[in-house]
Protein backbone atom coordinates (compact mmCIF):
# COMPACT_ATOMS: atom_id res chain seq x y z
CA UNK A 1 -33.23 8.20 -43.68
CA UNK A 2 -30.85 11.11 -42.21
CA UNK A 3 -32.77 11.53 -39.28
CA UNK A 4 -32.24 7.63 -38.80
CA UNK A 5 -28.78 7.98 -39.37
CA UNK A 6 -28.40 11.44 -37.26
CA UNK A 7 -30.14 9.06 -34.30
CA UNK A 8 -27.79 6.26 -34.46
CA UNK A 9 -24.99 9.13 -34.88
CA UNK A 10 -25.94 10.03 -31.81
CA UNK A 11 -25.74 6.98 -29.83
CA UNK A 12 -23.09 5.80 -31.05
CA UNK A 13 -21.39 8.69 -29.90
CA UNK A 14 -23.17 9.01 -26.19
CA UNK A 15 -22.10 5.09 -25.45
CA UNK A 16 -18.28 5.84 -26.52
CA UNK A 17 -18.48 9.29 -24.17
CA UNK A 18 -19.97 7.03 -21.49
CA UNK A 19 -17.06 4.15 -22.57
CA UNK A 20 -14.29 6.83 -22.38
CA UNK A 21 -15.99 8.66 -19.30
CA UNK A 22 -16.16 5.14 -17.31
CA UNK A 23 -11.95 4.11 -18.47
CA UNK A 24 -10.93 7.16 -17.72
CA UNK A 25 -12.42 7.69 -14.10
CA UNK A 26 -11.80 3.89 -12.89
CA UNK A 27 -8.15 4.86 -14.07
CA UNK A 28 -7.48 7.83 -12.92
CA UNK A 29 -5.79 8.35 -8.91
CA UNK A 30 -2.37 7.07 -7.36
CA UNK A 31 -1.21 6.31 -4.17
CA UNK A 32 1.41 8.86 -2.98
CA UNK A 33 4.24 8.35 -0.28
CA UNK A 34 4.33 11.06 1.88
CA UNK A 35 6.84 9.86 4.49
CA UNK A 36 9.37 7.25 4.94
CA UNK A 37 10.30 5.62 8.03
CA UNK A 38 13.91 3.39 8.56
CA UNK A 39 15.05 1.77 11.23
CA UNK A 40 18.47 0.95 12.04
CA UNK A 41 19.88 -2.74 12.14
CA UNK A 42 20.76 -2.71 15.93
CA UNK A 43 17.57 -2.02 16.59
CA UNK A 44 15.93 -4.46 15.32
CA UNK A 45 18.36 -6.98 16.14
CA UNK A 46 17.58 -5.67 19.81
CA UNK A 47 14.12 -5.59 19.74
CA UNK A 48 11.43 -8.86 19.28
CA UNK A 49 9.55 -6.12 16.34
CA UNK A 50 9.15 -3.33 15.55
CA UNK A 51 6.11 -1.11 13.99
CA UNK A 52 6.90 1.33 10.88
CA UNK A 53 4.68 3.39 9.14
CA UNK A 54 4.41 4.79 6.09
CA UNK A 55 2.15 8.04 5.19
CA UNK A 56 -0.12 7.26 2.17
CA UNK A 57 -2.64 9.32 0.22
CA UNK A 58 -5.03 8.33 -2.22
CA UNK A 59 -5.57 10.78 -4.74
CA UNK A 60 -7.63 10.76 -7.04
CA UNK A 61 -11.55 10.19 -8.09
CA UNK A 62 -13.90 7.58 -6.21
CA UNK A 63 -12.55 5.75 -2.64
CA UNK A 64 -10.22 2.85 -4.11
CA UNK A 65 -10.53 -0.54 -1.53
CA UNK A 66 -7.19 -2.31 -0.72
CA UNK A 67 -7.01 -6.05 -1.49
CA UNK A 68 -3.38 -6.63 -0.54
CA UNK A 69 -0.05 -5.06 0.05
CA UNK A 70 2.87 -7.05 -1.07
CA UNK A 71 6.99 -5.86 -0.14
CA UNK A 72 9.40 -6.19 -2.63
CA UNK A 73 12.83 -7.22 -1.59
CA UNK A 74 16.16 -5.74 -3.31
CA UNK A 75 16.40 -9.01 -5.11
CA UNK A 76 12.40 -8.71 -6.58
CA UNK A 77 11.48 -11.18 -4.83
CA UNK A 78 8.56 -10.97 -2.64
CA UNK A 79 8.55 -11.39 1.32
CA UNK A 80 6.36 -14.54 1.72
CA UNK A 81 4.60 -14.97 4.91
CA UNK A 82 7.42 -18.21 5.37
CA UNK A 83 10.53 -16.45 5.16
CA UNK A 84 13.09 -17.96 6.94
CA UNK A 85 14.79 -14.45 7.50
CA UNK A 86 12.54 -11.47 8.36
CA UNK A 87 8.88 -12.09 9.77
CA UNK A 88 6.47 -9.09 8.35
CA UNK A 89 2.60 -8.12 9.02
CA UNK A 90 1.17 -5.35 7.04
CA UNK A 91 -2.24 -3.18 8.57
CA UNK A 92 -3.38 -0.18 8.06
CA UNK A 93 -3.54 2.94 10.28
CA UNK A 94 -5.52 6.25 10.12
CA UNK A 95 -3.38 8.20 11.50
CA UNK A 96 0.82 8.56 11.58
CA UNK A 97 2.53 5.77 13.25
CA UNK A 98 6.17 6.30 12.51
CA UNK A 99 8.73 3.48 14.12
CA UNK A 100 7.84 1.88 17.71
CA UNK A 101 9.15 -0.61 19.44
CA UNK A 102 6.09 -3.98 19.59
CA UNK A 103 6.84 -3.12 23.58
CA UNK A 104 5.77 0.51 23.26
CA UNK A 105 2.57 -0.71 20.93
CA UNK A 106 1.72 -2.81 23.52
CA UNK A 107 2.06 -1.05 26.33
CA UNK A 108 0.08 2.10 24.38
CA UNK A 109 -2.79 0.13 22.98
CA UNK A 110 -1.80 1.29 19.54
CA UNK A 111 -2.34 -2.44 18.38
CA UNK A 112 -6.24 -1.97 18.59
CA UNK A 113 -6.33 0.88 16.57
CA UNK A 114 -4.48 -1.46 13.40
CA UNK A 115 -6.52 -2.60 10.54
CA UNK A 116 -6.68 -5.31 7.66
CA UNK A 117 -4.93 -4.16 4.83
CA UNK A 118 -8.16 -6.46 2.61
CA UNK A 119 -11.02 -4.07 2.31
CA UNK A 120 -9.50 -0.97 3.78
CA UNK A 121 -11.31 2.25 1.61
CA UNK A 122 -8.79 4.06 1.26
CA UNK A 123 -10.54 7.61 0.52
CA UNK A 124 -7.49 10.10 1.91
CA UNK A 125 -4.28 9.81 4.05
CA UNK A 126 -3.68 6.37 6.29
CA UNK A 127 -0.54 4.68 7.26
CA UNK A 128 0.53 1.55 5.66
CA UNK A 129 1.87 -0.24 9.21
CA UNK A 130 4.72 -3.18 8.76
CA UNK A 131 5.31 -5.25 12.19
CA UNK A 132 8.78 -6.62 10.80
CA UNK A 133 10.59 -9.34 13.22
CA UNK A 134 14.39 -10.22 12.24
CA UNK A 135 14.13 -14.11 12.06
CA UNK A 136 18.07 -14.28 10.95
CA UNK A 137 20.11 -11.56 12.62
CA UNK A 138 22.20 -11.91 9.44
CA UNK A 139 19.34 -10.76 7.39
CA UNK A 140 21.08 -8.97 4.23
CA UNK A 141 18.38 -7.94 1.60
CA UNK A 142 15.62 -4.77 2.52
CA UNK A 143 12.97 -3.75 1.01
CA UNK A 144 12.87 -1.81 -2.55
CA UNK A 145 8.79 -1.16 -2.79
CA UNK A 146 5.33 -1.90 -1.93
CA UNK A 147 3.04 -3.89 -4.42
CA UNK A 148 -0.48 -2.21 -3.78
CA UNK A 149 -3.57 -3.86 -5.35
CA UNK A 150 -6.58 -2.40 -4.79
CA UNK A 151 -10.30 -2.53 -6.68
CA UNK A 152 -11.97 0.88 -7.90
CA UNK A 153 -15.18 0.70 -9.51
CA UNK A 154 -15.32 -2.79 -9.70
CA UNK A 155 -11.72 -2.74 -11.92
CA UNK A 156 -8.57 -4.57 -10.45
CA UNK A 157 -5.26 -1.94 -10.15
CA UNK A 158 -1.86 -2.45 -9.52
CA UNK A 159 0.81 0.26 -8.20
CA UNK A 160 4.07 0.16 -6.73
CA UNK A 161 5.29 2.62 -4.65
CA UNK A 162 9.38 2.89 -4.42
CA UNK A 163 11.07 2.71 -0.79
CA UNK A 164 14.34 4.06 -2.59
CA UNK A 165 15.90 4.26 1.00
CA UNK A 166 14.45 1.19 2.15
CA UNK A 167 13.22 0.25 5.76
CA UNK A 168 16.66 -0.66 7.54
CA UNK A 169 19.43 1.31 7.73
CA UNK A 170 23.22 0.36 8.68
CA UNK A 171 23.66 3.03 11.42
């Protein structure tokens, strides 16, 4: 009878270590900003678009894989893909982008090297790339944070990453 008991001690306690192992791992790991980009009102008021970039790094255990990228506006509202005001892409880069004019991605061939944000592994440092496109010169609201949702081990996460300075600037 105790060597029964001693076997179902044990597990018992081998399947909550592997339970515990399993939440721990598929939650552990952020996304961290290591650069922010602005651009200054004129400038996009001058220019058709223009390409920021933002320096990310995954760390953490296991390769996460983006599903979206949302932006937050200073109202917490997110930018639909309608707005009437500002016009924004997201895509991934593997290397730093900083700000360029669309004219200067063009004319460069950066464009080719842009991703899909959906199913980038993100397993180290990449660029999150906006395109953003003033629709209303008058445009009045910027951008407070990124929405990230990404899949690790087969477990939906969410993480929002601050752009305390936002991406335009009244210079």
């Amino acid at each position: 009878m105790k060597i029964r008991l001693l076997k179902w001690s044990i597990i018992l306690a081998v399947v909550f270590g592997a339970v515990w192992t399993f939440q721990y791992v598929s939650n552990e790991g952020k996304f961290t900003k290591r650069s922010h980009t602005t651009v200054d009102i004129e400038t996009l008021q001058k220019e058709k678009a223009v390409y920021i970039g933002y320096d990310l790094k995954w760390e953490g255990l296991g390769a996460p894989v983006l599903q979206k990228a949302e932006l937050i506006k200073t109202d917490n509202t997110i930018v639909a893909k309608d707005d009437k005001q500002i016009l924004i892409r997201l895509f991934i880069n593997k290397t730093n982008f900083g700000a360029v004019s669309e004219e200067e991605v063009i004319k460069e061939g950066l464009y080719d090297n842009l991703l899909p944000v959906r199913g980038y592994k993100a397993d180290g440092d990449f660029s999150l790339v906006l395109r953003v496109e003033l629709v209303d010169k008058d445009w009045n609201q910027d951008i407070k944070s990124v929405k990230i949702t990404y899949k690790k081990f087969g477990i939906t996460h969410v993480q929002n990453i601050s752009f305390s300075d936002g991406i335009i600037t009244n210079k």
